[in-house]
Protein backbone atom coordinates (compact mmCIF):
# COMPACT_ATOMS: atom_id res chain seq x y z
CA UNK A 1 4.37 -6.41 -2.13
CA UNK A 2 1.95 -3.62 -0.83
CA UNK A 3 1.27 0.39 -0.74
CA UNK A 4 2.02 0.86 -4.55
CA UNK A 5 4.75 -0.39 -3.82
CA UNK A 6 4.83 -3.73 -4.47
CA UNK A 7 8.62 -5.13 -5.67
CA UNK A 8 10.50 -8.12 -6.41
CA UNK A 9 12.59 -9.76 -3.80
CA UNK A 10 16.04 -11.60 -5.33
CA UNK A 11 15.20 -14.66 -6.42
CA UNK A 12 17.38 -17.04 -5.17
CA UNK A 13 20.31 -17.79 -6.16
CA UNK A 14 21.00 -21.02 -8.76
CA UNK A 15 23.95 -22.71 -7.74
CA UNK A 16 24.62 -26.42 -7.21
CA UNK A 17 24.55 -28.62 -4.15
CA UNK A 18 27.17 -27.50 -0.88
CA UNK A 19 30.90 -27.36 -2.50
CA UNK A 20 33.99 -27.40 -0.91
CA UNK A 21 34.92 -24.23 0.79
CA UNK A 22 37.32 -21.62 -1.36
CA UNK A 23 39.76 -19.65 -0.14
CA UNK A 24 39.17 -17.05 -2.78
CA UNK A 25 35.94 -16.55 -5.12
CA UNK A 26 35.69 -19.42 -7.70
CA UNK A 27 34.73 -18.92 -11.64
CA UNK A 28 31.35 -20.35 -12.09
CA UNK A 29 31.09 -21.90 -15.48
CA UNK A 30 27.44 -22.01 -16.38
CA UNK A 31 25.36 -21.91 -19.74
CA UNK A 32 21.73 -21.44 -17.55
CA UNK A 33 18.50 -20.38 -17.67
CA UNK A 34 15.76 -20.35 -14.77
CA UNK A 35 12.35 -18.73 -14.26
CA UNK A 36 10.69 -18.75 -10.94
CA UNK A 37 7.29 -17.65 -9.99
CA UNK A 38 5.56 -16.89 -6.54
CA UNK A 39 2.28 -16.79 -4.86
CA UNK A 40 1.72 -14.74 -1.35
CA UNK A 41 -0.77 -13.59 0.96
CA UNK A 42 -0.91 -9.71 1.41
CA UNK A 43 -1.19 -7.43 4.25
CA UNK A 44 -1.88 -3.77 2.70
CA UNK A 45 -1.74 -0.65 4.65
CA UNK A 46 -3.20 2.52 3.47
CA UNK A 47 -3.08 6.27 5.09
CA UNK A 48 -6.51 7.34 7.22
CA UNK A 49 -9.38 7.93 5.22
CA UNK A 50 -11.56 11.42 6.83
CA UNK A 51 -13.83 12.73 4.42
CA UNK A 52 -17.73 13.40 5.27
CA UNK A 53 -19.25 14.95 8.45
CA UNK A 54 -17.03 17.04 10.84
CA UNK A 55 -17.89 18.25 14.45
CA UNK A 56 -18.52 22.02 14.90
CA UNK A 57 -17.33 23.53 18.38
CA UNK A 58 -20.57 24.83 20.04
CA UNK A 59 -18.83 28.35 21.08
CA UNK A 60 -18.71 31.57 20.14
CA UNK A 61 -17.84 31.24 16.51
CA UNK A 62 -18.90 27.81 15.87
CA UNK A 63 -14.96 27.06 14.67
CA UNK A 64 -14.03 23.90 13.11
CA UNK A 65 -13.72 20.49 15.69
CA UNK A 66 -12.55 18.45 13.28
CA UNK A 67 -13.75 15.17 11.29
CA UNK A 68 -16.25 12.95 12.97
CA UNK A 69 -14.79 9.86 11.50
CA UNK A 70 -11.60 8.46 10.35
CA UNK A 71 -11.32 5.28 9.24
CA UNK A 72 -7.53 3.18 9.21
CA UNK A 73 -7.70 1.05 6.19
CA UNK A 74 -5.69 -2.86 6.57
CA UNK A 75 -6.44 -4.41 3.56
CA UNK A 76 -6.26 -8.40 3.09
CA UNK A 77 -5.40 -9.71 -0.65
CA UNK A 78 -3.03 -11.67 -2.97
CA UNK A 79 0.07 -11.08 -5.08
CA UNK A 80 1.83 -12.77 -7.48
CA UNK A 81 5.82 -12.40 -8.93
CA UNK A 82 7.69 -14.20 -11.44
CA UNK A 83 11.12 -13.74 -13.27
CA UNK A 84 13.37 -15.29 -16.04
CA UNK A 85 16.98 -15.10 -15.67
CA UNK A 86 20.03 -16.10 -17.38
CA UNK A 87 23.43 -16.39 -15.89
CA UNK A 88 26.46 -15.37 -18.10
CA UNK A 89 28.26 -17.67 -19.33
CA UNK A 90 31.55 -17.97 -17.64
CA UNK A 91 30.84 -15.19 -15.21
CA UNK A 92 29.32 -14.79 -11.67
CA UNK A 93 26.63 -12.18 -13.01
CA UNK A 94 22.89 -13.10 -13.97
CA UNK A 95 20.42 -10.81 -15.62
CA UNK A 96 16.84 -10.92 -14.80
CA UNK A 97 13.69 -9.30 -15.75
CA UNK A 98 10.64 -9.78 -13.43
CA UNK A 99 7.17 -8.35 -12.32
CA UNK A 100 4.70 -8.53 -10.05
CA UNK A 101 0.83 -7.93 -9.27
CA UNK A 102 -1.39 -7.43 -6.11
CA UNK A 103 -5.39 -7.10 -5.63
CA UNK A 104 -6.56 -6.21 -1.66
CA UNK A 105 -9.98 -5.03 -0.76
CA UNK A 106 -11.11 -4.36 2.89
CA UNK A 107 -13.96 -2.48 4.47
CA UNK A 108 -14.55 -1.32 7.81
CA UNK A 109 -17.61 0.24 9.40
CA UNK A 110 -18.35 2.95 12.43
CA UNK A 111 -20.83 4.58 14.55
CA UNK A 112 -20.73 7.74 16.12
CA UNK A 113 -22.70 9.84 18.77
CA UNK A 114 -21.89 13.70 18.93
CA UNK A 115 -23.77 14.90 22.19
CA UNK A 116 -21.44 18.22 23.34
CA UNK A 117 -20.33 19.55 19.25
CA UNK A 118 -22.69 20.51 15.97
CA UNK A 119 -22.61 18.55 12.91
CA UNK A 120 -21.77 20.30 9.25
CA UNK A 121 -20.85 19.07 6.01
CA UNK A 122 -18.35 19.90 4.22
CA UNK A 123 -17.95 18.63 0.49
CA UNK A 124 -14.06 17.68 -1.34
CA UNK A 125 -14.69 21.16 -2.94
CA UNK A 126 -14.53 22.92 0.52
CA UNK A 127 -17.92 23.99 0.03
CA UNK A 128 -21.03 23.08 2.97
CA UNK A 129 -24.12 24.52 4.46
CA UNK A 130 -25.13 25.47 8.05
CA UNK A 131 -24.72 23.06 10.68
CA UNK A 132 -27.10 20.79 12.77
CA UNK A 133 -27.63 21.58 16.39
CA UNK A 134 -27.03 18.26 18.40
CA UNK A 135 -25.54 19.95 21.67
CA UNK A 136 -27.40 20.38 25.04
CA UNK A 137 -29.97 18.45 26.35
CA UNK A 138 -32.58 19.28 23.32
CA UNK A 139 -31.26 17.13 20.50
CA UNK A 140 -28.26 14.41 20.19
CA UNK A 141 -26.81 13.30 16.87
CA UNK A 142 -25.71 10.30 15.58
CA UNK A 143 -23.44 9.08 12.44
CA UNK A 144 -22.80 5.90 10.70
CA UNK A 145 -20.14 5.14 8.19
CA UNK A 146 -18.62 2.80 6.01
CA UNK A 147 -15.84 3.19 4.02
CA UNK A 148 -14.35 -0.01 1.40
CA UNK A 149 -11.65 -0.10 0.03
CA UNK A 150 -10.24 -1.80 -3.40
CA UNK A 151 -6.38 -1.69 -3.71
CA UNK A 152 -4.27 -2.96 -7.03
CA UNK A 153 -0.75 -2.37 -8.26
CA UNK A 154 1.68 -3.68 -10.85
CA UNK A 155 5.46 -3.44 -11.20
CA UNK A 156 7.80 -4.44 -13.55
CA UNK A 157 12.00 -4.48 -13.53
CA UNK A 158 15.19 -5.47 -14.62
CA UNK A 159 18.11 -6.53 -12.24
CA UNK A 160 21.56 -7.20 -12.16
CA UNK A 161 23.19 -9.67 -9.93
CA UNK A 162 26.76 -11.28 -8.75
CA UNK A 163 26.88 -14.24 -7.07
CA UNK A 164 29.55 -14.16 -4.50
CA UNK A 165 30.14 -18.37 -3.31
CA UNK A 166 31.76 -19.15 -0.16
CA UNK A 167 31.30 -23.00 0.47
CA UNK A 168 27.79 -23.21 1.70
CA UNK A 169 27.37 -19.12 1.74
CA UNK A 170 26.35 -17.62 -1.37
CA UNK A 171 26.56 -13.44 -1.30
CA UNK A 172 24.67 -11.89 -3.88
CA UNK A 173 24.51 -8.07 -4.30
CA UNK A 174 21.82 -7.18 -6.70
CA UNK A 175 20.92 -3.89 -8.50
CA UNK A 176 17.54 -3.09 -10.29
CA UNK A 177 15.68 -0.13 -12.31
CA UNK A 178 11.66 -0.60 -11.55
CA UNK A 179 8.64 0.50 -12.85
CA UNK A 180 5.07 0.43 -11.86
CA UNK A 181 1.18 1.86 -11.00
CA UNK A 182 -0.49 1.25 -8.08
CA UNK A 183 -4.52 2.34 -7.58
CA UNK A 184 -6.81 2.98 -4.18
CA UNK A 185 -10.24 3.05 -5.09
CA UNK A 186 -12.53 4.07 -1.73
CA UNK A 187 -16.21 4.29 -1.21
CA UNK A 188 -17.48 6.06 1.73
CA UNK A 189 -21.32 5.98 3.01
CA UNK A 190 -22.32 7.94 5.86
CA UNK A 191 -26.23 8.35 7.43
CA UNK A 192 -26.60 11.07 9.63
CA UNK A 193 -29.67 11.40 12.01
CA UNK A 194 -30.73 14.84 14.75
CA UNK A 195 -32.36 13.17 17.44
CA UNK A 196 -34.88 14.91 19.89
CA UNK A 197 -33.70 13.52 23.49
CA UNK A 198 -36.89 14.13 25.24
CA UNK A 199 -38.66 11.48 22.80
CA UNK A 200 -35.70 9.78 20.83
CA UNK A 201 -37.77 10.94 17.78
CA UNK A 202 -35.66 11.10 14.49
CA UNK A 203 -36.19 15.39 13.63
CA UNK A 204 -33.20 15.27 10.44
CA UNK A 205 -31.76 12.70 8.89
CA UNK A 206 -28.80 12.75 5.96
CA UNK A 207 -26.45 11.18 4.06
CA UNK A 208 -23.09 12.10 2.33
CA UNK A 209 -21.82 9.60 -0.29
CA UNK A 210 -18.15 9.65 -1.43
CA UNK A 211 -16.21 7.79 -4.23
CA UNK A 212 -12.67 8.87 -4.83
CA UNK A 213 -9.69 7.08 -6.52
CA UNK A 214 -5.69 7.38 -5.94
CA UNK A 215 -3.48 6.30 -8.61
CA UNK A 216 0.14 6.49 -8.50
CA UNK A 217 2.69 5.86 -10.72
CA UNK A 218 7.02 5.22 -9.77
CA UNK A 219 10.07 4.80 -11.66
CA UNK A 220 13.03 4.03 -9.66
CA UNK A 221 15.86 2.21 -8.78
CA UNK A 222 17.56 0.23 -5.87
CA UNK A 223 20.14 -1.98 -4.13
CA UNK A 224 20.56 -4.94 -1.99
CA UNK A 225 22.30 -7.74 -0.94
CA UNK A 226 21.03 -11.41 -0.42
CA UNK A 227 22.67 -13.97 1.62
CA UNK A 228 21.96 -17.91 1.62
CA UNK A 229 23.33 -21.04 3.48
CA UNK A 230 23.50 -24.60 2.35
CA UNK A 231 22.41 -26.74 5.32
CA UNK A 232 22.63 -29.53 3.47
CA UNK A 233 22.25 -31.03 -0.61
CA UNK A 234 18.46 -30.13 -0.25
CA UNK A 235 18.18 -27.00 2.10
CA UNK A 236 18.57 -23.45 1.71
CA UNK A 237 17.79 -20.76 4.05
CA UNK A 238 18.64 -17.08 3.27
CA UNK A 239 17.81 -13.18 4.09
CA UNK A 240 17.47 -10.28 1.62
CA UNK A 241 16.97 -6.62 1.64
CA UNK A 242 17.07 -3.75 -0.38
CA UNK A 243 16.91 0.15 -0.06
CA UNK A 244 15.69 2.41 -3.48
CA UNK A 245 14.32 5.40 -4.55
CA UNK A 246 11.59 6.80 -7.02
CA UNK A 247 10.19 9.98 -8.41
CA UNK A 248 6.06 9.04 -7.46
CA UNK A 249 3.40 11.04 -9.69
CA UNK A 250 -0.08 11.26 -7.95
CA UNK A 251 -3.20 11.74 -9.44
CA UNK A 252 -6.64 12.15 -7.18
CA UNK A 253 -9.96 12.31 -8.48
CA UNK A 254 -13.11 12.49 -6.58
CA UNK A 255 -17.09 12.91 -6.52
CA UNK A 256 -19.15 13.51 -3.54
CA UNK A 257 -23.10 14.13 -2.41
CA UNK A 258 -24.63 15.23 0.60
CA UNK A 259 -28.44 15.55 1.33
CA UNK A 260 -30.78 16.21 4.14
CA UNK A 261 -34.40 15.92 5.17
CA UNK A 262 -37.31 17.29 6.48
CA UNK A 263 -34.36 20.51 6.41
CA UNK A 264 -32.43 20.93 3.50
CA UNK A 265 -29.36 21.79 5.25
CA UNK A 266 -27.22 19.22 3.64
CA UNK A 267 -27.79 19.43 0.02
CA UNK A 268 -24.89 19.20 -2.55
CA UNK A 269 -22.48 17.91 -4.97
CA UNK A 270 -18.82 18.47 -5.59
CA UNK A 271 -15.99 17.17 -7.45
CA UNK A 272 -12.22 17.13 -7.37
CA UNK A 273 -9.23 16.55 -9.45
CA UNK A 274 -5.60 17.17 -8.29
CA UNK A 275 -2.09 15.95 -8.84
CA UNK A 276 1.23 15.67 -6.84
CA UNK A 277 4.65 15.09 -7.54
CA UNK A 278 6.77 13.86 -4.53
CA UNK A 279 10.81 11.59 -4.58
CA UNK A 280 10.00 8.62 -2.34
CA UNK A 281 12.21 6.11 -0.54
CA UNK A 282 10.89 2.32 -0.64
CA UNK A 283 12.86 -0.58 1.62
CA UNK A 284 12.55 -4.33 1.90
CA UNK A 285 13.39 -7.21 3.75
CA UNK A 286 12.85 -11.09 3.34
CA UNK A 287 13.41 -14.15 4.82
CA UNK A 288 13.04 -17.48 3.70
CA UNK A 289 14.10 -21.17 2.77
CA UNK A 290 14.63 -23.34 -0.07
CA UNK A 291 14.11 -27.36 -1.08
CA UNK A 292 15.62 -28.70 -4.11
CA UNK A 293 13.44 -31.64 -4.86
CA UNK A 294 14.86 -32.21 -8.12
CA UNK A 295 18.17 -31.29 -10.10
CA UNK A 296 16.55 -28.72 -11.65
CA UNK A 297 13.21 -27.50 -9.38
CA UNK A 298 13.46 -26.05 -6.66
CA UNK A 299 10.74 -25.48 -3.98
CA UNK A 300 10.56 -21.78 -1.57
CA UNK A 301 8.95 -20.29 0.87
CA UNK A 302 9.43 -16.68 2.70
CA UNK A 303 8.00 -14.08 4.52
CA UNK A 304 8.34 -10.55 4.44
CA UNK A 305 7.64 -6.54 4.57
CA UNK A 306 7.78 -3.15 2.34
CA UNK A 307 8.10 0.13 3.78
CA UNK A 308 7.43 3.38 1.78
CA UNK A 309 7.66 6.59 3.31
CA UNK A 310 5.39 8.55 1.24
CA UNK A 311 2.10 6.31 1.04
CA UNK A 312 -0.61 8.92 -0.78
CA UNK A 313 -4.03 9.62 1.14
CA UNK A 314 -6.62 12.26 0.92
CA UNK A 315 -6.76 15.06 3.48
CA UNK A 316 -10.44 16.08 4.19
CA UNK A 317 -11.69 19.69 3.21
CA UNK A 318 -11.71 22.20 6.10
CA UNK A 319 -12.68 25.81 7.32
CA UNK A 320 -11.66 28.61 9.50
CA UNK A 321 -14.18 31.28 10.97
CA UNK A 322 -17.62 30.67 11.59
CA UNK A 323 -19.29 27.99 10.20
CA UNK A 324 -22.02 29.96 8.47
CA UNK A 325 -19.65 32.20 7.11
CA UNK A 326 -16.50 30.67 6.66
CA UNK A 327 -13.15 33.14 6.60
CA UNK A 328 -11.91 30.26 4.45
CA UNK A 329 -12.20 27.07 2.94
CA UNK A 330 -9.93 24.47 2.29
CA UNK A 331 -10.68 21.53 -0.24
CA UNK A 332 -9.90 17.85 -0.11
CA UNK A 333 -6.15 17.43 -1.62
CA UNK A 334 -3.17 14.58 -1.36
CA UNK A 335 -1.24 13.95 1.91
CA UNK A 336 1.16 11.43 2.50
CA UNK A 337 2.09 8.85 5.20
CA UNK A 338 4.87 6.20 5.56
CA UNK A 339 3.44 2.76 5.98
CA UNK A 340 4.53 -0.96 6.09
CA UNK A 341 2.68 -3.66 4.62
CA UNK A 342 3.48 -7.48 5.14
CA UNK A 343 3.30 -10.44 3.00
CA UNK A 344 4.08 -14.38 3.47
CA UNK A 345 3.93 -17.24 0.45
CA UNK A 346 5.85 -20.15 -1.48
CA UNK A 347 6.73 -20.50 -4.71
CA UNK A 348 9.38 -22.53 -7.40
CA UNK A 349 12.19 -21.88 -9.38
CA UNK A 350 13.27 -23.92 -12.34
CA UNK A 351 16.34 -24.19 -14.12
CA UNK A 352 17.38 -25.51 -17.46
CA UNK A 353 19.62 -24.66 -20.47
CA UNK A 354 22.61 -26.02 -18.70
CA UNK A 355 24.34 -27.09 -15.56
CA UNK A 356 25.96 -25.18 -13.49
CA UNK A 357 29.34 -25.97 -12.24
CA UNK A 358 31.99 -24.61 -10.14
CA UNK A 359 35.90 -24.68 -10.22
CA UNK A 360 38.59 -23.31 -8.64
C-alpha cells in the first residue's frame, strides 16, 4: 500500500475449522484453489515539495536564505489487491500470484510574508534573475502557493508459502519476488506580489508555475511470517509482516515558468530531466481478522502500514555567491526520504477445487 511501494500482505491462510491440537506438524491433504481480493483506504506520504521562490539574505552578498515554501504532501486515496492461489496437493506449501493498485491525490495551499529577506527566483535549471527588494520599512512581500498532488502505483508478485498448523495457530512463513511502478505527478502555482508599506499599493507582482513528474520503478524480493488464531469455527484473528529489498530506478522530468510585471525581473522557462539509481529496503506489518460465513467464503478485515526508506522527492535548485552573480548554481535533482504510509480495508477470500483436510 503507499510510496511506490505498495505490496501484498499474505493472504490468509485456507485451512478448516479449529482441529485438535498436534504434537508434531500434521500432513495437510488438500486438492484447493482460492482467490481473494481486497479493497482499502490509503494514507500516502510523499517527501517535501520546495521548488519556486527562495528568500535572499539582505547582507553583504545577498547569499542564499533558502526556499520560501515547502509544502509536506499526505495524500488520501484507494487501493485495491487480489490473488489466486493453489495449495499442493499433499503438501503444506501454496503458490500464489497477486497484484495490487493505488490512486491518491491531495493538495495543500500557503501564504507567506517576507518582511526582513529579498525574494529571487530560481528555475529547476538553476538559472534566475535579480531579486526583489521587500526588506526595510519601504516595501514588504508576499507569496502564495499551491502545490497538488496526483499519486499512482502498481505491483505485481509471486509468493511461496508453508503453512505451519498448531491446533488453533497456523504459522505461515512466506517468500515473494515483486515487481512494480509507482508515479508522483505535482503541480505547483505560486503569485508573488512587492508591496509599498507606506500605501499597501501592489509595485510587482509574479508568478512561477511548476509541473514535474516522479516515476519509479522496483524489482525485489522479501520475507515474512504470518501468524493466525482460531477463536472459534467462525473467527480468525492474525498478524503479518515482512522485510525486502529492491534495486529502485528513478526517472524526474520537469517544466517550469516564472514571470514578472511592471519589472521584468522574473521572466523565464526551464526544463529538467534526470535519473537515479538507488537499493531500497521496504517493510510491512498487518493486523487483522477473519469470518467464515460459509464453507467456502470467507469474510476479512485489517489494518496496516509500509515503510520505505528511500521515498524519491525533488530537491529545489540553489546558489552560492551573490545573487546577481552567482559563484554557482545548482539545479533541481532527486533526493530521497524514508516515509510510512497507512492503509485500513476488508475484503473476501474464496475457496473451491477441493476440501481441505487434515490428519495426523
Amino acid at each position: 500500500m503507499g510510496l511506490g511501494l505498495t505490496v501484498l500482505a499474505a493472504a490468509p491462510a485456507v485451512a478448516a475449522d479449529v482441529t485438535p491440537v498436534y504434537k508434531a506438524r500434521p500432513a495437510v491433504v488438500t486438492e484447493g484453489w482460492y482467490v481473494w481480493a481486497d479493497g482499502m483506504y490509503e494514507r500516502v506520504n510523499l517527501p517535501a515539495y520546495s521548488l519556486g521562490f527562495r528568500s535572499v539574505a539582505n547582507v553583504a552578498g545577498l547569499p542564499d536564505a533558502g526556499i520560501q515554501q515547502s509544502f509536506d504532501p499526505h495524500l488520501n486515496g484507494a487501493g485495491v489487491r487480489g490473488g489466486i492461489g493453489h495449495i499442493v496437493p499433499g503438501t503444506s506449501f501454496r503458490l500464489e500470484a497477486g497484484a495490487s493498485f493505488v490512486g491518491a491525490s491531495g493538495s495543500t495551499s500557503q501564504a507567506t510574508v517576507a518582511a526582513s529577506n529579498d525574494a529571487a527566483l530560481f528555475l529547476l535549471n538553476g538559472s534566475g534573475q535579480v531579486a526583489f527588494f521587500c526588506t526595510g520599512v519601504v516595501f514588504a512581500c508576499t507569496t502564495n502557493g499551491t502545490l497538488s498532488t496526483s499519486y499512482t502505483a502498481w505491483q505485481a508478485n509471486g509468493k511461496v508459502l508453508y503453512d505451519w498448523k498448531y491446533g488453533a495457530v497456523t504459522v505461515t512463513p512466506f517468500g515473494a519476488i515483486f515487481g512494480g511502478t509507482s508515479r508522483a505527478r505535482q503541480t505547483l502555482t505560486q503569485s508573488f506580489t512587492q508591496i509599498r508599506i507606506a500605501t499597501g499599493a501592489v509595485e510587482n507582482a509574479g508568478t512561477y508555475v511548476a509541473d514535474t513528474t516522479l516515476r519509479w520503478t522496483d524489482v525485489g524480493a522479501r520475507v515474512g511470517l504470518e501468524t493466525s488464531v482460531a477463536l472459534a469455527p467462525a473467527w480468525t484473528v492474525g498478524i503479518s509482516g515482512w522485510v525486502g529489498a529492491a534495486g529502485r530506478n528513478t526517472h524526474f522530468t520537469g517544466t517550469d515558468a516564472g514571470g514578472s510585471t511592471p519589472l521584468p525581473i522574473f521572466n523565464g522557462v526551464s526544463f529538467i530531466g534526470t535519473s537515479d539509481t538507488r537499493n531500497v529496503v521496504l517493510a510491512n506489518a498487518e493486523a487483522g481478522f477473519a469470518y467464515r460465513v460459509f464453507p467456502a467464503v470467507v469474510l476479512r478485515g485489517f489494518a496496516g502500514l509500509n515503510y520505505d526508506n528511500r521515498v524519491p522527492g525533488i530537491t529545489g535548485p540553489s546558489y552560492t555567491g551573490n545573487v546577481n552573480t552567482p559563484t554557482t548554481r545548482t539545479p533541481a535533482s532527486i533526493y530521497y526520504r524514508h516515509e510510512t504510509s497507512y492503509y485500513a480495508g476488508g475484503g473476501v477470500l474464496w475457496t473451491f477445487g477441493g476440501p481441505v483436510v487434515a490428519k495426523n
